[in-house]
N, C-alpha and C. Protein backbone atom coordinates (compact mmCIF):
# COMPACT_ATOMS: atom_id res chain seq x y z
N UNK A 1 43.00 172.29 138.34
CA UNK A 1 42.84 170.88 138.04
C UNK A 1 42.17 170.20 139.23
N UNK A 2 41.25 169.15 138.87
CA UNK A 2 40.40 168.53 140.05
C UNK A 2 41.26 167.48 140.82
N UNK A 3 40.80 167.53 142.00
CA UNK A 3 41.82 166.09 142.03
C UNK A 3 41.41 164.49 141.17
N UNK A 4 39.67 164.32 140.89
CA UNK A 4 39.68 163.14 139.95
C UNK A 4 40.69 163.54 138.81
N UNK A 5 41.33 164.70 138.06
CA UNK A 5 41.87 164.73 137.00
C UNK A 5 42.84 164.50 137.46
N UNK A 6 43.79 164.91 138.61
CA UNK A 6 44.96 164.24 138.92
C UNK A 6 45.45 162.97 139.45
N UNK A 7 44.32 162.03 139.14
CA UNK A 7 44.72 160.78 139.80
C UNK A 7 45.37 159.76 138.71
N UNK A 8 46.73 159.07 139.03
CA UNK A 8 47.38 158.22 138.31
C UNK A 8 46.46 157.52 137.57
N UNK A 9 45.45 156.46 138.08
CA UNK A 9 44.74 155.42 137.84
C UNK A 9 43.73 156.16 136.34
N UNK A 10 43.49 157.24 136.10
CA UNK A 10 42.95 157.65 134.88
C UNK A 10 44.29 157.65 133.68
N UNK A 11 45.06 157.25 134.10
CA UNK A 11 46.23 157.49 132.43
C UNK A 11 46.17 156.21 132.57
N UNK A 12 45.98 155.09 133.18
CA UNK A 12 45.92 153.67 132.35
C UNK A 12 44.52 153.16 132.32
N UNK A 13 43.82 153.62 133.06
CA UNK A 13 42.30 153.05 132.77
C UNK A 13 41.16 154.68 132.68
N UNK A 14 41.02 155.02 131.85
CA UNK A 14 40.50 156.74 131.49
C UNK A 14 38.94 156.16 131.83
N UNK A 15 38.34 154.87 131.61
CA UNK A 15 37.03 154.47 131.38
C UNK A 15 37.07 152.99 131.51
N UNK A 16 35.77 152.68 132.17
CA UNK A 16 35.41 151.24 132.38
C UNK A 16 34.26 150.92 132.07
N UNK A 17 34.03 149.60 131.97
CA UNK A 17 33.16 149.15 132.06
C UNK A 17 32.19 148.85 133.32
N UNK A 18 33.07 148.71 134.63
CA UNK A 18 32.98 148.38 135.76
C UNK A 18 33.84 148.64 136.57
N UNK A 19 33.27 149.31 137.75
CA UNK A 19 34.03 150.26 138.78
C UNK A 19 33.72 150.32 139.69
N UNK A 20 34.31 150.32 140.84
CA UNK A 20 33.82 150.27 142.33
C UNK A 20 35.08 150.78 142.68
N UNK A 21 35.08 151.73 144.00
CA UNK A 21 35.68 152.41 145.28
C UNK A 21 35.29 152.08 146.25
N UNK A 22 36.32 151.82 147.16
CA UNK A 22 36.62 151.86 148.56
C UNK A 22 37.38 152.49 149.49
N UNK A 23 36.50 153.01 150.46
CA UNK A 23 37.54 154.06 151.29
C UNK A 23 37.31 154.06 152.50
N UNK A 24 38.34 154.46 153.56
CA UNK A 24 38.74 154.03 154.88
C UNK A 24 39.43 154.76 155.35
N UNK A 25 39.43 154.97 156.71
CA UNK A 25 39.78 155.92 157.16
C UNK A 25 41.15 155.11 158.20
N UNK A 26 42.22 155.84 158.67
CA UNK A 26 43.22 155.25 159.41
C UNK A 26 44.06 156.04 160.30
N UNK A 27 44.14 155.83 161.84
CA UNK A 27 44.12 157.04 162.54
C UNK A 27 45.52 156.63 162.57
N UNK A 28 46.27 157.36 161.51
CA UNK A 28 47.58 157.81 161.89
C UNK A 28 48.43 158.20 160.56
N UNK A 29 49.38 158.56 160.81
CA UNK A 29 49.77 160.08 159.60
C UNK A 29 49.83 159.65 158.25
N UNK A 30 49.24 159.91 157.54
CA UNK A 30 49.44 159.98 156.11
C UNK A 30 50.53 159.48 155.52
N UNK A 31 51.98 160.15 155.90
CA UNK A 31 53.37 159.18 155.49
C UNK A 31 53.53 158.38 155.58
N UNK A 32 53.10 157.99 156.88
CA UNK A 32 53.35 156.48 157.57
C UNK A 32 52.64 155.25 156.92
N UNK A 33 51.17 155.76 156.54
CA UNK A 33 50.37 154.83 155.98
C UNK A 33 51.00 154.66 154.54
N UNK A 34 51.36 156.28 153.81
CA UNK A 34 51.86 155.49 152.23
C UNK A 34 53.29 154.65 152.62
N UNK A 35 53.90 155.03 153.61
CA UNK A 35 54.98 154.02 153.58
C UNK A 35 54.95 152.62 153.34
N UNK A 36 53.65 152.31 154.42
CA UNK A 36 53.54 150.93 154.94
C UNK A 36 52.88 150.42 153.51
N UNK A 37 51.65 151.08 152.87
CA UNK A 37 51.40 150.88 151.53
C UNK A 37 52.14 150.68 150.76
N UNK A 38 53.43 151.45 150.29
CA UNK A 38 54.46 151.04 149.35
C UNK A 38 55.11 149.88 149.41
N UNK A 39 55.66 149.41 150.82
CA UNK A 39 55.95 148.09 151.10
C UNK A 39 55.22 146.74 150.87
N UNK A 40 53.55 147.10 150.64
CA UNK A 40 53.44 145.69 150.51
C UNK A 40 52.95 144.75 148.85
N UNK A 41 53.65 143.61 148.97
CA UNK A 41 53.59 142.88 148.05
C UNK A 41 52.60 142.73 147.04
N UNK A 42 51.47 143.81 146.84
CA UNK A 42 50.37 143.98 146.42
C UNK A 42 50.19 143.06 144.70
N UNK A 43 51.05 143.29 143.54
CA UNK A 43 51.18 142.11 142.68
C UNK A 43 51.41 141.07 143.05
N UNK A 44 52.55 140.97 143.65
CA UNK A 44 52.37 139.36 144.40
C UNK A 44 51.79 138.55 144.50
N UNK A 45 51.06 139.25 145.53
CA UNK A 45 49.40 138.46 146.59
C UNK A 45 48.81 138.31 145.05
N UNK A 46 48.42 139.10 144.09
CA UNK A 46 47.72 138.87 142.92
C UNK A 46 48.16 137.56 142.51
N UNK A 47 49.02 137.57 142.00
CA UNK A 47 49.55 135.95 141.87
C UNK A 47 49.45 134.77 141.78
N UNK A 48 49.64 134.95 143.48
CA UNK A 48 49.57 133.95 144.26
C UNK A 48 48.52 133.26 144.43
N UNK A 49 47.51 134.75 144.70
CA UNK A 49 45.74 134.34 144.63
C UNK A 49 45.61 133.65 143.47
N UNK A 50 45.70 134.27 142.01
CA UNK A 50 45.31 133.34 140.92
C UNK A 50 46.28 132.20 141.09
N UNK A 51 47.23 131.84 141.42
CA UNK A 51 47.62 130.48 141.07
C UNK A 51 47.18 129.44 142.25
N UNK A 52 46.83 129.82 143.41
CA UNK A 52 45.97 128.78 144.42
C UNK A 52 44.46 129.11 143.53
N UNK A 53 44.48 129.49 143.14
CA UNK A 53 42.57 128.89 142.51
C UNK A 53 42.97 128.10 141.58
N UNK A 54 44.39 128.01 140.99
CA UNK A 54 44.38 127.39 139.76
C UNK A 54 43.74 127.67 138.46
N UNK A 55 44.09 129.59 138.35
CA UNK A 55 43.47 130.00 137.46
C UNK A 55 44.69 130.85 136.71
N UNK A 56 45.86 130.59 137.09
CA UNK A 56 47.02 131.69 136.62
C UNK A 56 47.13 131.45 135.43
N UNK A 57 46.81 130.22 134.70
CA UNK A 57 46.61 130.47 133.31
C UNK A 57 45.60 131.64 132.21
N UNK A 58 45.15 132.05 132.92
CA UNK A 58 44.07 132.73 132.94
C UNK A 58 44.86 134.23 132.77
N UNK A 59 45.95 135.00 133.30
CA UNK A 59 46.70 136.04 132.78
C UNK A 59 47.25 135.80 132.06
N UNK A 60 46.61 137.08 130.67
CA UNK A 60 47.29 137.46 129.76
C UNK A 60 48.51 138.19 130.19
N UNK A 61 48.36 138.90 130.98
CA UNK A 61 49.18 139.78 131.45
C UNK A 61 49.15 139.82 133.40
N UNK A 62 49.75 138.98 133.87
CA UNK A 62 50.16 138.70 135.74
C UNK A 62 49.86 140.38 136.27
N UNK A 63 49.85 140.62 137.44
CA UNK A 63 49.24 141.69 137.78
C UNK A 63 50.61 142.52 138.45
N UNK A 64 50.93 143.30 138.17
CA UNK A 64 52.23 144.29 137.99
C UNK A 64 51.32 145.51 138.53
N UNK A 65 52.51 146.19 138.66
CA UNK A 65 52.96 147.80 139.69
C UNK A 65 53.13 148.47 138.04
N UNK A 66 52.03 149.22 137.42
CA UNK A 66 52.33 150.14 136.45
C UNK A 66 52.18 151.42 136.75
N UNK A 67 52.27 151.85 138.03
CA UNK A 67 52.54 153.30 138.19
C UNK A 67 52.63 153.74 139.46
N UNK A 68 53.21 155.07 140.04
CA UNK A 68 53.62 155.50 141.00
C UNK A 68 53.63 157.24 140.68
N UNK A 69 53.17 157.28 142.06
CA UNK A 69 52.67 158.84 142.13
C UNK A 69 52.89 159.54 143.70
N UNK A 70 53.23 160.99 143.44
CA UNK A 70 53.05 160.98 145.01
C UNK A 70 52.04 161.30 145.85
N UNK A 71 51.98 161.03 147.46
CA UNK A 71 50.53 160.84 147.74
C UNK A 71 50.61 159.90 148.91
N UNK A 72 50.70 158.76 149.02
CA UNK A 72 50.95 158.37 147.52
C UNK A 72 49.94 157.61 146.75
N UNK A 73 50.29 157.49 145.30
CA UNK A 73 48.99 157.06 144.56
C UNK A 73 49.73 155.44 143.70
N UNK A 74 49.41 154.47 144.11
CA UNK A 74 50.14 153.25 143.58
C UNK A 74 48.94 152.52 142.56
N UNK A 75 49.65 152.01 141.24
CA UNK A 75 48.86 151.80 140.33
C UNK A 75 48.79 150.09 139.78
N UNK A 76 48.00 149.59 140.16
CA UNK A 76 48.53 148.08 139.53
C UNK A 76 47.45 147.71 138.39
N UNK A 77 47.87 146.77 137.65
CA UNK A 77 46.83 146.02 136.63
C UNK A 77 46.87 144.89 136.03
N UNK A 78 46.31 144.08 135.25
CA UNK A 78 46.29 142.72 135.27
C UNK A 78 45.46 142.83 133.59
N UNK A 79 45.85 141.65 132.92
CA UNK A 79 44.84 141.33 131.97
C UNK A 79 44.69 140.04 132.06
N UNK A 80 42.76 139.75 132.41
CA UNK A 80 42.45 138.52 132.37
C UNK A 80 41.81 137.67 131.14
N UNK A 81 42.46 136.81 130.88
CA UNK A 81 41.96 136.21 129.56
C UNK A 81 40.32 135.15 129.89
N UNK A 82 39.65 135.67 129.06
CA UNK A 82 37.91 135.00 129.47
C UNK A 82 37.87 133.73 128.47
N UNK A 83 38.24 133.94 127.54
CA UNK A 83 38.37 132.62 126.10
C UNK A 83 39.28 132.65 125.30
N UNK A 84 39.27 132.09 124.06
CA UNK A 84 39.94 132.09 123.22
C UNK A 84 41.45 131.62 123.92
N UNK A 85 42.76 131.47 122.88
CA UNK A 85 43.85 131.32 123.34
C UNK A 85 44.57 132.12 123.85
N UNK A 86 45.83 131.52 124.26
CA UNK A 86 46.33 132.74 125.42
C UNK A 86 47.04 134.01 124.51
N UNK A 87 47.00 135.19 124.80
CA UNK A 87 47.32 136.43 123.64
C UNK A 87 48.42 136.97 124.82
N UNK A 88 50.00 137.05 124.49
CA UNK A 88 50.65 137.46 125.55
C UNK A 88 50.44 139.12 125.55
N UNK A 89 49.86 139.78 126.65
CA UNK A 89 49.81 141.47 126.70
C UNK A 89 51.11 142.08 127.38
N UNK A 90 51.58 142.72 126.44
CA UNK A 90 53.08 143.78 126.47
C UNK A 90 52.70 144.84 127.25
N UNK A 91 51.40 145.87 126.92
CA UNK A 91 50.80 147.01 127.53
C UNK A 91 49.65 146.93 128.00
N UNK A 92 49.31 147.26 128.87
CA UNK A 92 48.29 147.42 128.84
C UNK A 92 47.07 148.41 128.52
N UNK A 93 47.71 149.97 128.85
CA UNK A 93 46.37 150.23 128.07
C UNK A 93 45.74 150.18 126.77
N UNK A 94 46.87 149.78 125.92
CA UNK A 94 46.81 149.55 124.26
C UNK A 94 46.59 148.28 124.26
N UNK A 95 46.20 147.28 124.84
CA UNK A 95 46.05 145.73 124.96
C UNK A 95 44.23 146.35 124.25
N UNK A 96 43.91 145.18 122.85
CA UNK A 96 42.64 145.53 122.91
C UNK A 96 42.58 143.29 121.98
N UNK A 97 42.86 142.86 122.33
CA UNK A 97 42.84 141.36 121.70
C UNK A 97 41.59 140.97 122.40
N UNK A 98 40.30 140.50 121.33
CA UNK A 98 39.21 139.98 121.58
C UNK A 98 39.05 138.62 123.19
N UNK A 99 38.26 139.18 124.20
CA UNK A 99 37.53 137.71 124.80
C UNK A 99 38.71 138.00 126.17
N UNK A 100 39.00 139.46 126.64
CA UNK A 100 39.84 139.69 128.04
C UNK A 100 39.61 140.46 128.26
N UNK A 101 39.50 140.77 129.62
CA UNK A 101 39.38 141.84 130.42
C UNK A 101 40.55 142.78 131.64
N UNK A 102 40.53 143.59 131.00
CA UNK A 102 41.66 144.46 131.41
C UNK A 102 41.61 145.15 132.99
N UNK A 103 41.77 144.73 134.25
CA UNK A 103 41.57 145.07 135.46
C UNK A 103 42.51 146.11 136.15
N UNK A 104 42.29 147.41 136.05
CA UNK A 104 43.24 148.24 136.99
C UNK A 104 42.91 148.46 138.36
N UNK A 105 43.43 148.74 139.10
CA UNK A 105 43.14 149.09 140.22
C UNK A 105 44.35 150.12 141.55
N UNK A 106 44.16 150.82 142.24
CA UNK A 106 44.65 151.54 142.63
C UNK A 106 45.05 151.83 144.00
N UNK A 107 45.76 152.37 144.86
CA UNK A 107 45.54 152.67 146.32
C UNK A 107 46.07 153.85 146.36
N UNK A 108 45.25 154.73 147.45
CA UNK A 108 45.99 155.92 146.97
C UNK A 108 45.51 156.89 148.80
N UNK A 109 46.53 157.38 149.31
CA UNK A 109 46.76 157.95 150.52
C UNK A 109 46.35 159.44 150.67
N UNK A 110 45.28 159.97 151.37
CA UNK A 110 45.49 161.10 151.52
C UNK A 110 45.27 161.70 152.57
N UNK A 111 45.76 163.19 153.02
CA UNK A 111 45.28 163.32 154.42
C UNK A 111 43.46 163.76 155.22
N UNK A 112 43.42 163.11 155.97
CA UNK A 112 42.28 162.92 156.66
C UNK A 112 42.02 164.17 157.85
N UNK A 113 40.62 164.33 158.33
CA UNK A 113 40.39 165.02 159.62
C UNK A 113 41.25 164.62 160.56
N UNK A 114 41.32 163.30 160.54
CA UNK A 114 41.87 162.52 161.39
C UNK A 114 42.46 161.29 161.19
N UNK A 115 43.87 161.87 160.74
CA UNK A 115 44.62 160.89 160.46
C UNK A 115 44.70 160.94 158.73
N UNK A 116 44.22 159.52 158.50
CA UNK A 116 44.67 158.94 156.87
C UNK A 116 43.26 158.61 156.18
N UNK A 117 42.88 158.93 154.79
CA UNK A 117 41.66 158.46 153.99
C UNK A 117 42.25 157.78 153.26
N UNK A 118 42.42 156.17 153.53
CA UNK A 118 42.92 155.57 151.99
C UNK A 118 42.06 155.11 151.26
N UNK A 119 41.77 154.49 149.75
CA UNK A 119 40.97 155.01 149.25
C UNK A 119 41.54 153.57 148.12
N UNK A 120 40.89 152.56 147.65
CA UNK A 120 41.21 152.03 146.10
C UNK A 120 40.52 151.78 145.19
N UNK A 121 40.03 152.58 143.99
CA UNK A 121 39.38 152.23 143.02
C UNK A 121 39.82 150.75 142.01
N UNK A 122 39.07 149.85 141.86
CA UNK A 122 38.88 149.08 141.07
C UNK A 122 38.49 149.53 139.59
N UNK A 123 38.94 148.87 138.20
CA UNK A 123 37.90 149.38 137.40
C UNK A 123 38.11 148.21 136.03
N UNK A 124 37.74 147.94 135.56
CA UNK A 124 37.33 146.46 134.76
C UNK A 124 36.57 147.03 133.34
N UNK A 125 37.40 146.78 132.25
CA UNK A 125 37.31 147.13 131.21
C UNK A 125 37.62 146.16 129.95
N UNK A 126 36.22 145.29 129.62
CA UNK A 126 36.58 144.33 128.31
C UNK A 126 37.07 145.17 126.92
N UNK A 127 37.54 144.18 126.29
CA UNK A 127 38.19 144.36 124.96
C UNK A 127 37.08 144.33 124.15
N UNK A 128 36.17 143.60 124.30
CA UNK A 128 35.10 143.30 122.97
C UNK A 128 33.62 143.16 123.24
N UNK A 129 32.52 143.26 122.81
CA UNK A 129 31.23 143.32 123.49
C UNK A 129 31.27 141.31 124.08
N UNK A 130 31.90 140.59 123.91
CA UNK A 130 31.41 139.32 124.34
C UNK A 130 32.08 139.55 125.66
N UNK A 131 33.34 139.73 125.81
CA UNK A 131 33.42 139.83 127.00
C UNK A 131 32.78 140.78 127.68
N UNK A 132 32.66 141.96 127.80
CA UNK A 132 31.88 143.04 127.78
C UNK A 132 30.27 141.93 128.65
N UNK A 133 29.52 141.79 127.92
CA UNK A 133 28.75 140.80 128.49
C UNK A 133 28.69 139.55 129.39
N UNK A 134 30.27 138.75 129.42
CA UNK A 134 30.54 138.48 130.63
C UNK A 134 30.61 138.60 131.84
N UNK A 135 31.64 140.14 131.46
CA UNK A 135 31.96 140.80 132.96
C UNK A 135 30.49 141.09 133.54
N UNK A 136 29.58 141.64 132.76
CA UNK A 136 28.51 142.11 133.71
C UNK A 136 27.75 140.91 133.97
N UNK A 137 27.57 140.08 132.91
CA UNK A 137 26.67 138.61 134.35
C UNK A 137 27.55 138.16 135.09
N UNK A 138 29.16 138.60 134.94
CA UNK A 138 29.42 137.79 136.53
C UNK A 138 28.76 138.51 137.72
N UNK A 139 29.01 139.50 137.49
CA UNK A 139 28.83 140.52 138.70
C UNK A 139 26.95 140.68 139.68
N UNK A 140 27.10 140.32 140.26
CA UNK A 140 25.76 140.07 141.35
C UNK A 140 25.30 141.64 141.62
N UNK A 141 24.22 141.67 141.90
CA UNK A 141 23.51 143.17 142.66
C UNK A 141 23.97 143.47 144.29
N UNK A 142 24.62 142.21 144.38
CA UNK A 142 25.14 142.27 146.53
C UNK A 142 26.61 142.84 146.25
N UNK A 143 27.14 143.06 145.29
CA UNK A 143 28.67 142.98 145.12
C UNK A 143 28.94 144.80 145.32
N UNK A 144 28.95 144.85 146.48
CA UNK A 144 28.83 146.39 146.91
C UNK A 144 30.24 146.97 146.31
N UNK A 145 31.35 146.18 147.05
CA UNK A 145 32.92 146.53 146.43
C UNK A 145 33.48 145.12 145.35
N UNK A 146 33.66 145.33 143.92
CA UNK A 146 33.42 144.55 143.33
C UNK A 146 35.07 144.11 143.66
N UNK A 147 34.86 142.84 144.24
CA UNK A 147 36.47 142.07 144.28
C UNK A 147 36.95 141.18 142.98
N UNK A 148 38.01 141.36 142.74
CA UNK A 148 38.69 141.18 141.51
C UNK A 148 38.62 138.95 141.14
N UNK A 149 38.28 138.24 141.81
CA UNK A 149 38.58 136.85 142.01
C UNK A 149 36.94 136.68 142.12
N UNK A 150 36.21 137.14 142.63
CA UNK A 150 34.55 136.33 142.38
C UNK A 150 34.45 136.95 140.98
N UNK A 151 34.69 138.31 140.96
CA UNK A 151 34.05 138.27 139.14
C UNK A 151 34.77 137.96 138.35
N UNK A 152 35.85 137.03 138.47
CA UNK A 152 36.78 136.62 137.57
C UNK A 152 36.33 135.24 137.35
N UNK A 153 35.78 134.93 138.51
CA UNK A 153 35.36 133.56 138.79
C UNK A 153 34.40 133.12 138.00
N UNK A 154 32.96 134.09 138.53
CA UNK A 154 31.95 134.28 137.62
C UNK A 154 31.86 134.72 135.91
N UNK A 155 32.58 135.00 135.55
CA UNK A 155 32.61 135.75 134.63
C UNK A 155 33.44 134.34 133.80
N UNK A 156 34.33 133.82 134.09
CA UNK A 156 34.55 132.85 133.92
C UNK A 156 34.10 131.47 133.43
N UNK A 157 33.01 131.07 134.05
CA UNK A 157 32.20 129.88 133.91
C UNK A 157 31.89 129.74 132.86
């Protein structure tokens, strides 16, 4: 088995529409880093961020911890509503209600030459071709690591 086949983040998001990785290197042990990773407030900060833009109306579904792996491989996701009224989402990968976009994203620890490679895929997946066509005019040609709040932003308008 490859390791892309063993990564958590493919059993809730298998395919996207839009995807970007980021990876980094961290000079010191692997445990230590998933430790410090497991500890932090990572839905939270999601939150928090959407409700200082004054966009938390805007989750269908608030951005939650849907998986855990070891590694370690930590799994979060969010459903953002683009139009229409608010549709409350129970699941997410079975969430398919027209005019939202379904955002997973991941962090995931492994060992390095030196030290720690941590590593988080993003990946952004509409429900319907209108949104579908949103997500991609939000998104700019400079948007090297696509951050979850400008193309929410954009995509938005």
């Amino acid at each position: 088995m490859t390791a892309l086949a063993r990564r958590l983040l493919d059993r809730y998001a298998p395919a996207a529409d839009l995807s970007a990785t980021v990876v980094g290197v961290v000079d010191a042990d692997p445990a230590m880093v998933g430790a410090a990773l497991s500890r932090l407030p990572v839905a939270a900060a999601a939150t928090d961020a959407a409700r200082v833009l004054g966009l938390d109306d805007r989750l269908a579904l608030p951005p939650r911890q849907l998986g855990a792996a070891p590694g370690p491989q930590l799994v979060y996701g969010l459903v953002w509503r683009l139009e229409g009224l608010p549709v409350p989402a129970v699941a997410l990968p079975a969430f398919t209600a027209p005019g939202h976009v379904k955002v997973v994203w991941d962090l995931r620890v492994e060992p390095g030459a030196e030290g720690s490679v941590v590593t988080t895929t993003r990946r952004f997946t509409a429900t319907d071709g209108r949104a579908r066509e949103r997500l991609l005019a939000g998104v700019d040609d400079d948007d090297v690591a696509v951050d979850v709040a400008p193309v929410a932003l954009r995509a938005a308008a």
